[in-house]
Protein backbone atom coordinates (compact mmCIF):
# COMPACT_ATOMS: atom_id res chain seq x y z
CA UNK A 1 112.21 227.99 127.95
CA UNK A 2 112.70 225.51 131.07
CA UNK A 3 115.54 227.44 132.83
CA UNK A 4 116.89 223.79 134.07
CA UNK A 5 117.71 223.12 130.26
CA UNK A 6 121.36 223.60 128.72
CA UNK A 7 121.91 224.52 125.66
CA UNK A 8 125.31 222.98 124.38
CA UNK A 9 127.52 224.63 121.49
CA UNK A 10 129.82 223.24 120.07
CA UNK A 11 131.78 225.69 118.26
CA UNK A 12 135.79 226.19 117.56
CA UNK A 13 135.70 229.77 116.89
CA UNK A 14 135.92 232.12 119.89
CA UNK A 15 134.28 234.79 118.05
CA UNK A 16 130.93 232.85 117.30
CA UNK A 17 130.87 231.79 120.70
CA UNK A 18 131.27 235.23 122.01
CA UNK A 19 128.70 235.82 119.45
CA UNK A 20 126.67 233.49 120.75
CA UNK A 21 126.50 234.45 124.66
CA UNK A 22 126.05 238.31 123.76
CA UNK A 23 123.05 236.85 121.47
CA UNK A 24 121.44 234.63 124.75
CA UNK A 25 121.97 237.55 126.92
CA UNK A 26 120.63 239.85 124.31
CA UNK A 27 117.11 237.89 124.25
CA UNK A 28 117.42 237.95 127.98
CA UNK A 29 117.76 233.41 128.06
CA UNK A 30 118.81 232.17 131.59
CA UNK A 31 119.70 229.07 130.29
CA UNK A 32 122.87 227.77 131.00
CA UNK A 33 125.35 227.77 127.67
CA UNK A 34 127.79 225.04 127.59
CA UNK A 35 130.55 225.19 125.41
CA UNK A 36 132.88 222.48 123.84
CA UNK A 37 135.30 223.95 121.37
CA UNK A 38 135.59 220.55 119.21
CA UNK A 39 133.83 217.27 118.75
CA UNK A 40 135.97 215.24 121.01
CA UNK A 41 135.50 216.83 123.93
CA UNK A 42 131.70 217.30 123.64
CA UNK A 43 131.63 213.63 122.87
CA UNK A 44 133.39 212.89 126.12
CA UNK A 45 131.47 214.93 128.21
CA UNK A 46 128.34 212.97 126.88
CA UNK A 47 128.27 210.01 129.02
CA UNK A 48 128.01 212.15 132.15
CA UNK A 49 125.53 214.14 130.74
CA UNK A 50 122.04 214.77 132.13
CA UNK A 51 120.59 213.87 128.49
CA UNK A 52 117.11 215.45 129.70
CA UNK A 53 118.76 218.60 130.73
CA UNK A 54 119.93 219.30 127.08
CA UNK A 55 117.81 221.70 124.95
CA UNK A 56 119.22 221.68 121.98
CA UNK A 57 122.77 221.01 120.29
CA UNK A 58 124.30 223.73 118.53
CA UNK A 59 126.66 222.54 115.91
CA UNK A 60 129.50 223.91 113.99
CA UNK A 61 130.80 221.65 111.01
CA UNK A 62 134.25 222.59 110.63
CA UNK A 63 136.26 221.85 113.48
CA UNK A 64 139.67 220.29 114.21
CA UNK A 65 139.89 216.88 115.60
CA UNK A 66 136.13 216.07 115.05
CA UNK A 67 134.01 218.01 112.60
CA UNK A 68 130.18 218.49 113.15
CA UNK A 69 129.14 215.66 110.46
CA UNK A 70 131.44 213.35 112.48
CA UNK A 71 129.49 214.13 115.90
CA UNK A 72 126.65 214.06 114.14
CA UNK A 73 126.99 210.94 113.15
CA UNK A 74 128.24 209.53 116.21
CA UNK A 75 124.67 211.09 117.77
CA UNK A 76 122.55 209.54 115.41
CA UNK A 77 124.55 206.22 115.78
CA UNK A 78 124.48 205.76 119.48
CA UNK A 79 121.09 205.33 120.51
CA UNK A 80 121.86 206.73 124.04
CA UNK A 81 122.24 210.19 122.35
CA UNK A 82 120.19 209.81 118.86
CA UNK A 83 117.22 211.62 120.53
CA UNK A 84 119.22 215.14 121.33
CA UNK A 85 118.20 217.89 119.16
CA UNK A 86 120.47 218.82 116.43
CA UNK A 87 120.95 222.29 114.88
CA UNK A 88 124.00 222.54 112.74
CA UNK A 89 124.98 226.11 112.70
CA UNK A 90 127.20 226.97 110.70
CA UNK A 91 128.81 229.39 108.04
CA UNK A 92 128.14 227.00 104.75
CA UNK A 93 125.00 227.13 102.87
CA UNK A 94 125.91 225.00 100.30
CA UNK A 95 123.83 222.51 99.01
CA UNK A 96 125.96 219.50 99.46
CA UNK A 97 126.85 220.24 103.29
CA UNK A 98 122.94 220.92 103.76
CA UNK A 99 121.60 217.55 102.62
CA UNK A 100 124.72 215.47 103.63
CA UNK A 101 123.93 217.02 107.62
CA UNK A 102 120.28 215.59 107.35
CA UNK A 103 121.22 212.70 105.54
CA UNK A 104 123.03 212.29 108.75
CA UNK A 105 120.10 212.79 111.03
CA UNK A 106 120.13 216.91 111.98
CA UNK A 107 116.72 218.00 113.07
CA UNK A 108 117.65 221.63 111.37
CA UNK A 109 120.45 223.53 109.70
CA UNK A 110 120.53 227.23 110.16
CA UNK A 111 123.30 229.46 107.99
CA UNK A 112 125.25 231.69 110.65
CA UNK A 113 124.53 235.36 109.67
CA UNK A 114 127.06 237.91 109.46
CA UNK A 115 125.50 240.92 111.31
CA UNK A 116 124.50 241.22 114.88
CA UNK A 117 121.08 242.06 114.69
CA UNK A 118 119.97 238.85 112.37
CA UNK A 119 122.16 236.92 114.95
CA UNK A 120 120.16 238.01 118.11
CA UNK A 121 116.66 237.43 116.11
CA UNK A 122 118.00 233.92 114.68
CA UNK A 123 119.31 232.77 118.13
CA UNK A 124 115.81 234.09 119.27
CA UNK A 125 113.95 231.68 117.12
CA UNK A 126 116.05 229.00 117.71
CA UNK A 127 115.89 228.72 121.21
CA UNK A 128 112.40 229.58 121.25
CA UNK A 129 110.93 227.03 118.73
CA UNK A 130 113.62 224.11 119.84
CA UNK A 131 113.18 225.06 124.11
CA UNK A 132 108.97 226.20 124.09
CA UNK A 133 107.34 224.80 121.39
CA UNK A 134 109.29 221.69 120.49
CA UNK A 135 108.81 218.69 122.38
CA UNK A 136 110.84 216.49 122.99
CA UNK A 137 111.45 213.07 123.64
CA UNK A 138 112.02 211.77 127.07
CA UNK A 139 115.33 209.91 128.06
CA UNK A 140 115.14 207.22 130.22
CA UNK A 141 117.60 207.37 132.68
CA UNK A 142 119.02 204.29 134.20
């Protein structure tokens, strides 16, 4: 993976973001993690943003103030940010939640597991496929 690129989670639970690091660190990625603990900030931080220095979005759905549909949608919406990669991340699996996040444009939607090891190989393939073999639209900057 291009060292320059972030990858951005958005995540209100401490514990998945400690998760999370342990899990980059674990697979020995350099990139750079930034974290937003709800929607709103992460969507105020994204007109500042270096838009080709983003790897991939990590997204949580349930979070106070501004869920992860509700970002989603205001990605997919804006067509300054409607390129970023999308991976909703998050505990649900259920059906309804699934098709409703790419209804809403996510490029993926990956169930959090629940024990370490699947969490270090699943964080492996994510930033693998989404920073080395995906690629990605270019953002011009102006």
């Amino acid at each position: 993976m291009n060292v320059n690129k972030k990858i951005v989670l958005v995540e209100d639970n401490p514990a998945d973001v400690l998760l999370a690091e342990i899990a980059l660190q674990n697979i020995q990625c350099n990139n750079e993690l930034l974290h937003f603990s709800n929607g709103v900030e992460f969507v105020k931080y994204l007109p500042a943003a270096k838009l080709d220095q983003i790897s991939l979005v990590l997204l949580d759905l349930n979070m106070p103030m501004m869920n992860g549909w509700e970002v989603l949608e205001y990605l997919r919406t804006n067509e300054l940010f409607s390129k970023l990669p999308v991976v909703v991340f998050s505990c649900s699996a259920a059906a309804q939640d699934v098709a409703s996040c790419y209804s809403l444009g996510a490029n993926a939607f990956v169930r959090k597991p629940t024990d370490l090891d699947t969490f270090d190989e699943i964080m492996a393939s994510i930033v693998s496929f989404w920073g080395q073999t995906n690629i990605q639209a270019s953002y011009a900057l102006g």
